[in-house]
Each structure stands twice: as structure tokens, then as C-alpha cells.
N, C-alpha and C. Protein backbone atom coordinates (compact mmCIF):
# COMPACT_ATOMS: atom_id res chain seq x y z
N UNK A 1 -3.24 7.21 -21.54
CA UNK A 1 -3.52 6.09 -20.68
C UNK A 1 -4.19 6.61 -19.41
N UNK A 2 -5.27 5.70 -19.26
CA UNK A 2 -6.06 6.39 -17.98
C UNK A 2 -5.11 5.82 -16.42
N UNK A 3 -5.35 6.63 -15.41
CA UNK A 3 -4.55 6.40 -14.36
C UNK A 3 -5.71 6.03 -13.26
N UNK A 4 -5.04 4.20 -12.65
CA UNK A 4 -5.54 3.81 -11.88
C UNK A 4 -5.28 4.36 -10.18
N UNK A 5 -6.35 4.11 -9.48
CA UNK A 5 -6.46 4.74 -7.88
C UNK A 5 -6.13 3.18 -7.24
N UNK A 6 -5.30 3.27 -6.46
CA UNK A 6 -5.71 1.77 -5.77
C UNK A 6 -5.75 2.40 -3.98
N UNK A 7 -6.61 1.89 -3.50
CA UNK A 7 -6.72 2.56 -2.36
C UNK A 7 -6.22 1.45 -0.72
N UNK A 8 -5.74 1.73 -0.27
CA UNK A 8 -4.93 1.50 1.36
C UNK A 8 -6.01 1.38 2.18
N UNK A 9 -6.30 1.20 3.31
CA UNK A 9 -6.84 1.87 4.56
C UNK A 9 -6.45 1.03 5.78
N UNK A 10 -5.64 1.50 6.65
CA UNK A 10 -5.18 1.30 7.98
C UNK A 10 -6.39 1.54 9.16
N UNK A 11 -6.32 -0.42 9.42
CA UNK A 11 -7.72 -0.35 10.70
C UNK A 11 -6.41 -0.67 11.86
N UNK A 12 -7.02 -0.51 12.92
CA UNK A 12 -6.65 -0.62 14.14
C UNK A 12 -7.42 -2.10 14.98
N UNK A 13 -6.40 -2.94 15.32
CA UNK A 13 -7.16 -4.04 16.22
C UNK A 13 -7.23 -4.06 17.54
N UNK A 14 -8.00 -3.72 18.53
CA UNK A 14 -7.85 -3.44 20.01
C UNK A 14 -7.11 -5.06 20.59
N UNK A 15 -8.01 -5.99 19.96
CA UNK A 15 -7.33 -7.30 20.75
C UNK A 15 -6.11 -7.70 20.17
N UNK A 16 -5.36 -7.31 19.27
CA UNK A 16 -4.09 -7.56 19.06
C UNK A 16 -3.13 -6.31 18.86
N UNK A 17 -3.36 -5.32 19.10
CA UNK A 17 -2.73 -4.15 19.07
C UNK A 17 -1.99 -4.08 17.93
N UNK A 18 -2.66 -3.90 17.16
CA UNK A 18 -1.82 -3.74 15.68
C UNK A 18 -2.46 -2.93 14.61
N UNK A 19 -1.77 -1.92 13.41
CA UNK A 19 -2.51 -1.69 12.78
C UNK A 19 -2.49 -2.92 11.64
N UNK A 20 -3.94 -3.06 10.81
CA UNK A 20 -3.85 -4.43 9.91
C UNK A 20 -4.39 -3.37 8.15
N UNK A 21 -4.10 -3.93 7.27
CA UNK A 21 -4.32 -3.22 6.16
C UNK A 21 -5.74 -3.85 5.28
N UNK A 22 -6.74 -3.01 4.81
CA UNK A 22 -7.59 -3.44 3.37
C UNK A 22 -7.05 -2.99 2.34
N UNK A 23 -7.19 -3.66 1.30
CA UNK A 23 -6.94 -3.11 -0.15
C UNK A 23 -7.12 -3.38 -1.26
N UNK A 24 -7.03 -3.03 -2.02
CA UNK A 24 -7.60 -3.43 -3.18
C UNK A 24 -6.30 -4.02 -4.41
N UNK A 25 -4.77 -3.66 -3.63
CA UNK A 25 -3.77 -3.58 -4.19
C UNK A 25 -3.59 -5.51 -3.62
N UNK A 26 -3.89 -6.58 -5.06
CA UNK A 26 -3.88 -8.06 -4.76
C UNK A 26 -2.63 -8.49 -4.16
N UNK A 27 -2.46 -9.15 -3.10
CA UNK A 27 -1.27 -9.22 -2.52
C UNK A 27 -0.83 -8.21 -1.19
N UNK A 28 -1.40 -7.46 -1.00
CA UNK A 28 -1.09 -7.06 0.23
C UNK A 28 -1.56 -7.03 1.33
N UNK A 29 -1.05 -7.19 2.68
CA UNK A 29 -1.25 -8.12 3.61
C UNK A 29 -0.47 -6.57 4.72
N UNK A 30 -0.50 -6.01 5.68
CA UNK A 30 -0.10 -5.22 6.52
C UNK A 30 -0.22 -5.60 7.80
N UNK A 31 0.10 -5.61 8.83
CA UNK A 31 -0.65 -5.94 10.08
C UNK A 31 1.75 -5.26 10.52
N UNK A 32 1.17 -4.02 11.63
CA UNK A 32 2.06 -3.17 11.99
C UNK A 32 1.78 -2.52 13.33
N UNK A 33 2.82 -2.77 14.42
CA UNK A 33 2.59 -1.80 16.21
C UNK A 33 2.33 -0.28 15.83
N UNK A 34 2.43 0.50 14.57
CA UNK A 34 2.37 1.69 14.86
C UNK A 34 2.48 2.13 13.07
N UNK A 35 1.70 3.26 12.76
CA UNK A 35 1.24 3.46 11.83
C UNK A 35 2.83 4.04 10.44
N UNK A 36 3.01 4.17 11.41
CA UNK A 36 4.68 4.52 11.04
C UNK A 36 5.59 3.50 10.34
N UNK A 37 5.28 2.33 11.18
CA UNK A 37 5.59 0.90 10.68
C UNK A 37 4.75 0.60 9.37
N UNK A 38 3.50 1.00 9.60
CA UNK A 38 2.44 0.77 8.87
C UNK A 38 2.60 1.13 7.32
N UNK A 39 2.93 2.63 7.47
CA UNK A 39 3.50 3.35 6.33
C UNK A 39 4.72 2.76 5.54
N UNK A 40 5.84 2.52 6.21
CA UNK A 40 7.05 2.26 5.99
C UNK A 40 6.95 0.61 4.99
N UNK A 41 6.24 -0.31 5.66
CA UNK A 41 5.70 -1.36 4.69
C UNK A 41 5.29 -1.33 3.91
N UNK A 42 4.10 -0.64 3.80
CA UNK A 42 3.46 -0.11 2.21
C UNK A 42 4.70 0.56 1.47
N UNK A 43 5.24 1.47 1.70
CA UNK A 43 6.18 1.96 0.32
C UNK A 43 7.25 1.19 -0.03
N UNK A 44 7.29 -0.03 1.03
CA UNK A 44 8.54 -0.57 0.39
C UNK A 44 7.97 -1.38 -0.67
N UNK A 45 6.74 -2.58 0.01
CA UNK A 45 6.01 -3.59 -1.25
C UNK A 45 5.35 -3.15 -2.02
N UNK A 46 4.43 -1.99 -2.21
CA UNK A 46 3.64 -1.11 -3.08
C UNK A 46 4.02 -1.35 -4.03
N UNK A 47 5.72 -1.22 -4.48
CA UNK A 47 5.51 -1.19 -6.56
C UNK A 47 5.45 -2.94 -6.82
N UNK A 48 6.27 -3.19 -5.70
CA UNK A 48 6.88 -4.86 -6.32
C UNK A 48 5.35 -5.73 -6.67
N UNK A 49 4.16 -5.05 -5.51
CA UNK A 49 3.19 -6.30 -5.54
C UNK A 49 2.24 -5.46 -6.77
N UNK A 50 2.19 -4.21 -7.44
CA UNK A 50 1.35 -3.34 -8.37
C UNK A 50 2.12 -3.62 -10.20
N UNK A 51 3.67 -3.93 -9.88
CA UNK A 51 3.97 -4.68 -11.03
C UNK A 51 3.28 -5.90 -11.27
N UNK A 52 3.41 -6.97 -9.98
CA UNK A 52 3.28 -8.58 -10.33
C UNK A 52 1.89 -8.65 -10.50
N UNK A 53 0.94 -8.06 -9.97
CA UNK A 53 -0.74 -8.33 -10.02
C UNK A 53 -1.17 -7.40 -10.57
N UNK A 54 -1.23 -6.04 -10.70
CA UNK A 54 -1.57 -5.63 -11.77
C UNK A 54 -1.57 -4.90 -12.73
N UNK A 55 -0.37 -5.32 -13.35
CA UNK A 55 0.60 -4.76 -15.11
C UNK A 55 0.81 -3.76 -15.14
N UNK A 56 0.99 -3.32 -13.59
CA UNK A 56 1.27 -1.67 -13.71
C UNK A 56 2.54 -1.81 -14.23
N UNK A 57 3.23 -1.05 -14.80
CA UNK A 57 4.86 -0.74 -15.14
C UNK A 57 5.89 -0.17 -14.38
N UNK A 58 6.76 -0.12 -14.33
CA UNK A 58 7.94 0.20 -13.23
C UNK A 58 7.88 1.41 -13.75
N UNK A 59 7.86 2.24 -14.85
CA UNK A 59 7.76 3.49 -15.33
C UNK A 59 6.60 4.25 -14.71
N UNK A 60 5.83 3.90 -15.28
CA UNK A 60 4.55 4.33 -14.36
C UNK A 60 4.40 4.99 -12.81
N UNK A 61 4.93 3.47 -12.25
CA UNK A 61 4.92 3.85 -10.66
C UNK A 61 6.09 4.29 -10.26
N UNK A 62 6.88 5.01 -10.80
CA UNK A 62 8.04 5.88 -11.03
C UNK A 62 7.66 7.13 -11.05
N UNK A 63 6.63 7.11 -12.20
CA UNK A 63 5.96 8.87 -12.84
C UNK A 63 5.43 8.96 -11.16
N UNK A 64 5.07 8.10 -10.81
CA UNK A 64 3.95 8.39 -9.75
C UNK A 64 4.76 8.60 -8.29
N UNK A 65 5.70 7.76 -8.51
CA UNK A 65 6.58 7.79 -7.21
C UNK A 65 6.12 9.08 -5.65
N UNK A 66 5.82 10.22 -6.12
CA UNK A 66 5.66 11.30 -5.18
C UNK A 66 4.30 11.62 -4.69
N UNK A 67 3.64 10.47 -5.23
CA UNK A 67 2.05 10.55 -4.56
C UNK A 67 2.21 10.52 -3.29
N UNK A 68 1.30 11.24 -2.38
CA UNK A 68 1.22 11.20 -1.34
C UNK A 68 0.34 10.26 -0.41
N UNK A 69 0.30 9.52 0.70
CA UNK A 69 0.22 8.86 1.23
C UNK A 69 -0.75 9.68 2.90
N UNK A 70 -1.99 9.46 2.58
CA UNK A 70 -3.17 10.36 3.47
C UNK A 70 -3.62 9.18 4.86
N UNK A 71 -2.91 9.52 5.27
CA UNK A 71 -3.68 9.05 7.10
C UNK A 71 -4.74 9.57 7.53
């Protein structure tokens, strides 16, 4: 089975001081005071919203669990 990339990227908003998220992962939405926060959101919703939208498997993103996460 080929292994999908879904990619993150943390922008910064000067007029609302927040970091806000793009992605390609359907369903996710970020907007965080500090990138830390930023981080900490993504790993919690990451599998729940990559099961429901797209058929990834709980096994899968298990195998994968220790991917690393690049700022």
C-alpha cells in the first residue's frame, strides 16, 4: 500500500496574533497564541479528522504514530 503525505503549514497573523493552519488534511481548522499550542492541536485532531475524511485506518496512523512534526 502506497503511503500518503498530508502536509500542515503554520502561518502567522500580525492583526490577530495567532498562528492559523493550511492543509490539505479535510477538516482542519488551527488558529493558536503560540506554535506550541499550534502543535499540541494538530496531534490531538490529526488521526480523528485522517480516519473520518480520508479512510486512513487507525492502524495505519498508528504504524505512523512517530512521524515527526517539522517547524
Amino acid at each position: 500500500m502506497s503511503k500518503r503525505i498530508f502536509n500542515v503549514t503554520a502561518h502567522w497573523d500580525n492583526d490577530t496574533m495567532v498562528f492559523y493552519s493550511q492543509s490539505d488534511i479535510i477538516g482542519l481548522h488551527i488558529e493558536a497564541k503560540s506554535i506550541e499550542e499550534f502543535e499540541a492541536v494538530l496531534v490531538d485532531v490529526k488521526p480523528d479528522l485522517l480516519i473520518a475524511n480520508h479512510a486512513c485506518t487507525a492502524n495505519a496512523i498508528l504504524r505512523d504514530a512517530g512521524s515527526s512534526i517539522k517547524l
